[in-house]
Protein backbone atom coordinates (compact mmCIF):
# COMPACT_ATOMS: atom_id res chain seq x y z
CA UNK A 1 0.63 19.12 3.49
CA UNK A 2 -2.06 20.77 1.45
CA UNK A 3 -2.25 18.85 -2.02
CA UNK A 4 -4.63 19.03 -5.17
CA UNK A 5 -6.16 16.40 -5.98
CA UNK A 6 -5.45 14.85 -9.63
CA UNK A 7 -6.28 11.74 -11.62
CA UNK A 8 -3.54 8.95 -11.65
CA UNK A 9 -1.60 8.21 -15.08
CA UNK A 10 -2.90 5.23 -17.26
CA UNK A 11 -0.39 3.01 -15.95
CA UNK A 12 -1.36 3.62 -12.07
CA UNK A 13 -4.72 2.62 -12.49
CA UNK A 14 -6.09 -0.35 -9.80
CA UNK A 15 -2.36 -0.36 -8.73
CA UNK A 16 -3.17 1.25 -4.86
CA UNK A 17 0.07 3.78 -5.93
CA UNK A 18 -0.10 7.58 -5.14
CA UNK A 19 2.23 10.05 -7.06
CA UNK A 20 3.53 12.93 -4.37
CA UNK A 21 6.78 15.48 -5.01
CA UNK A 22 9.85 14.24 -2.82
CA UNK A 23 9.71 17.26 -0.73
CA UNK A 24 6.54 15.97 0.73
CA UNK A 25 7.31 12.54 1.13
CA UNK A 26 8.81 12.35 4.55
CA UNK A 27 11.91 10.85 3.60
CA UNK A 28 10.19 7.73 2.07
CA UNK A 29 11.98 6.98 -0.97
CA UNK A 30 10.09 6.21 -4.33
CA UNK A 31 8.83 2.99 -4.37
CA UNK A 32 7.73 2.46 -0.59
CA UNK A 33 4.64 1.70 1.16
CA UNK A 34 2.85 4.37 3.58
CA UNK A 35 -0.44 5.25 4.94
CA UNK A 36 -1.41 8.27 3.36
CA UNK A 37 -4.23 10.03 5.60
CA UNK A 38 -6.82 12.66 5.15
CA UNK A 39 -6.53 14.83 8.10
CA UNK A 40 -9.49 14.47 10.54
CA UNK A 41 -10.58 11.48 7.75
CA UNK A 42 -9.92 8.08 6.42
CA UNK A 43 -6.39 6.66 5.33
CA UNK A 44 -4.79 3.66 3.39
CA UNK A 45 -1.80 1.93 2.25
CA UNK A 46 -0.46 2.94 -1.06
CA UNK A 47 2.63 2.53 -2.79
CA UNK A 48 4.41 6.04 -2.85
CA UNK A 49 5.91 7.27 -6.64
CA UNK A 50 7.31 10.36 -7.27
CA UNK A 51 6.08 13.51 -9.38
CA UNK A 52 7.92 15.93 -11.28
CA UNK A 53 8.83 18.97 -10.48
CA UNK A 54 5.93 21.20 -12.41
CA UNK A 55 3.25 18.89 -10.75
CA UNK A 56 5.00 19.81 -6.88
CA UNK A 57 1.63 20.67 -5.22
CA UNK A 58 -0.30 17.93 -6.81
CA UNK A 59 -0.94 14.26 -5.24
CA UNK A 60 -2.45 11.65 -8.11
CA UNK A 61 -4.46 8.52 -7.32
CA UNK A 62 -6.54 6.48 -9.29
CA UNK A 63 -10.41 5.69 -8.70
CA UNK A 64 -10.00 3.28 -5.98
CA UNK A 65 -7.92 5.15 -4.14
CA UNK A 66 -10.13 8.11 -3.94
CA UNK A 67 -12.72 6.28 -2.70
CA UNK A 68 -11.38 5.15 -0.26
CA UNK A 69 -10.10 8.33 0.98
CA UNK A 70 -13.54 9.95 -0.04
CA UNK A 71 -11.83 12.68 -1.69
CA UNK A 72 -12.80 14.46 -4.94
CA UNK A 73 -10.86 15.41 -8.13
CA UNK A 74 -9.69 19.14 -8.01
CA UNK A 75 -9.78 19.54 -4.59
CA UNK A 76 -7.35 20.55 -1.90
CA UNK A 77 -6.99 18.54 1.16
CA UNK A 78 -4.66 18.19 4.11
CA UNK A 79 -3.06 14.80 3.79
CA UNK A 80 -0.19 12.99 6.11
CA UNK A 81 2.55 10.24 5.05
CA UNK A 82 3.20 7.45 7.83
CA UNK A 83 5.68 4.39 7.46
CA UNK A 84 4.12 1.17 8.11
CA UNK A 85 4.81 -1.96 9.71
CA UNK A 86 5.56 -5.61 7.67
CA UNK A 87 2.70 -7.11 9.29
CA UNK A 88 0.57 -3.92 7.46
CA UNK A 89 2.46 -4.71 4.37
CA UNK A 90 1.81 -8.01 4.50
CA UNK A 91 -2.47 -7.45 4.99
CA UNK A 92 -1.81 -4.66 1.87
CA UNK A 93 -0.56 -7.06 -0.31
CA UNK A 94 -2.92 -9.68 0.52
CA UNK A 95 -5.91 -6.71 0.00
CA UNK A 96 -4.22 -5.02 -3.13
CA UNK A 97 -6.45 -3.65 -6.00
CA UNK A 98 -3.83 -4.99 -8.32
CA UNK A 99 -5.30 -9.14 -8.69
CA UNK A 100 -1.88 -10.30 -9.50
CA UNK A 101 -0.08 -9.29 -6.77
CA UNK A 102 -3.23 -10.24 -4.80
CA UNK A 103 -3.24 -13.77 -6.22
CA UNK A 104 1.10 -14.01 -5.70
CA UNK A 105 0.69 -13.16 -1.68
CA UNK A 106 -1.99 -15.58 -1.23
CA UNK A 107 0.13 -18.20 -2.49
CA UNK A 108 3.01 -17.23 -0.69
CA UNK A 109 0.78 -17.35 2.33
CA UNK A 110 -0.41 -20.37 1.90
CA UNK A 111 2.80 -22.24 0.88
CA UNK A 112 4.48 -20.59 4.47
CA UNK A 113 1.20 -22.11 5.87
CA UNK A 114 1.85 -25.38 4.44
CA UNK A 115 5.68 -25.34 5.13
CA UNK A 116 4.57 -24.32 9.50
CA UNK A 117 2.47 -27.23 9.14
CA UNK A 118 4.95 -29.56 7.40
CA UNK A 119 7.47 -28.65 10.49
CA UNK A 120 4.96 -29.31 12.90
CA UNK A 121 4.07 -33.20 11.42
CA UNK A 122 7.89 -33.96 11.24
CA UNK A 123 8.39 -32.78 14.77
CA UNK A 124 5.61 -34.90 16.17
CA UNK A 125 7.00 -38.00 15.86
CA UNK A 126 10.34 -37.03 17.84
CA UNK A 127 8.14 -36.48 20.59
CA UNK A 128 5.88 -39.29 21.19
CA UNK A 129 8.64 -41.52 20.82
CA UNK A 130 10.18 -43.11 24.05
């Protein structure tokens, strides 16, 4: 799908979202996560919003995003949409632009870490005993 590249609204800003038309958004409703791709370049995982219908052949993302895509404001480019896996999701979230949600998924990492290793120390006592 060949897109024009546009600036992201105020609100998008350091928030790793891209803003696509729903007829180019594979079926991925509004809201999901995808690597979006340059064809023959890089890719990334953004959160996918919708666009209106005026702004159909227009893709917006913000300054991060951009870079890394390496692509340039005003300028066409062939991109692809790909679902992605939790485990992608999950290295995403803990990788985000966005320092809250950044901050919110290392906690919630670390607490599953701590509740693995809480599991483990009230197992290990079952089995050394005889």
């Amino acid at each position: 799908m060949k897109l024009t590249v546009k600036p992201a609204f105020d609100f998008d800003n350091y928030k790793d979202t891209i803003r696509i038309h729903s007829t180019y958004r594979n079926g991925l409703r509004s809201g999901r996560l995808a690597k979006v791709s340059v064809v023959g370049g890089l890719n990334t995982i953004v959160v996918v919003r919708g666009l209106s219908d005026e702004d159909s052949e227009l893709i917006r993302m913000d300054l991060e995003t951009r870079r890394r895509l390496q692509v340039s404001l005003e300028k066409e480019y062939d991109f692809t949409l790909r679902r992605i896996w939790p485990w992608q999701a999950l290295k995403w979230a803990c990788r985000s632009s966005d320092p809250a949600l950044r901050v919110a998924t290392w906690i919630a990492v670390l607490s599953f870490m701590l509740g693995l290793l809480s599991i483990v120390l009230s197992i290990i006592p079952f089995l050394t005993k005889r």
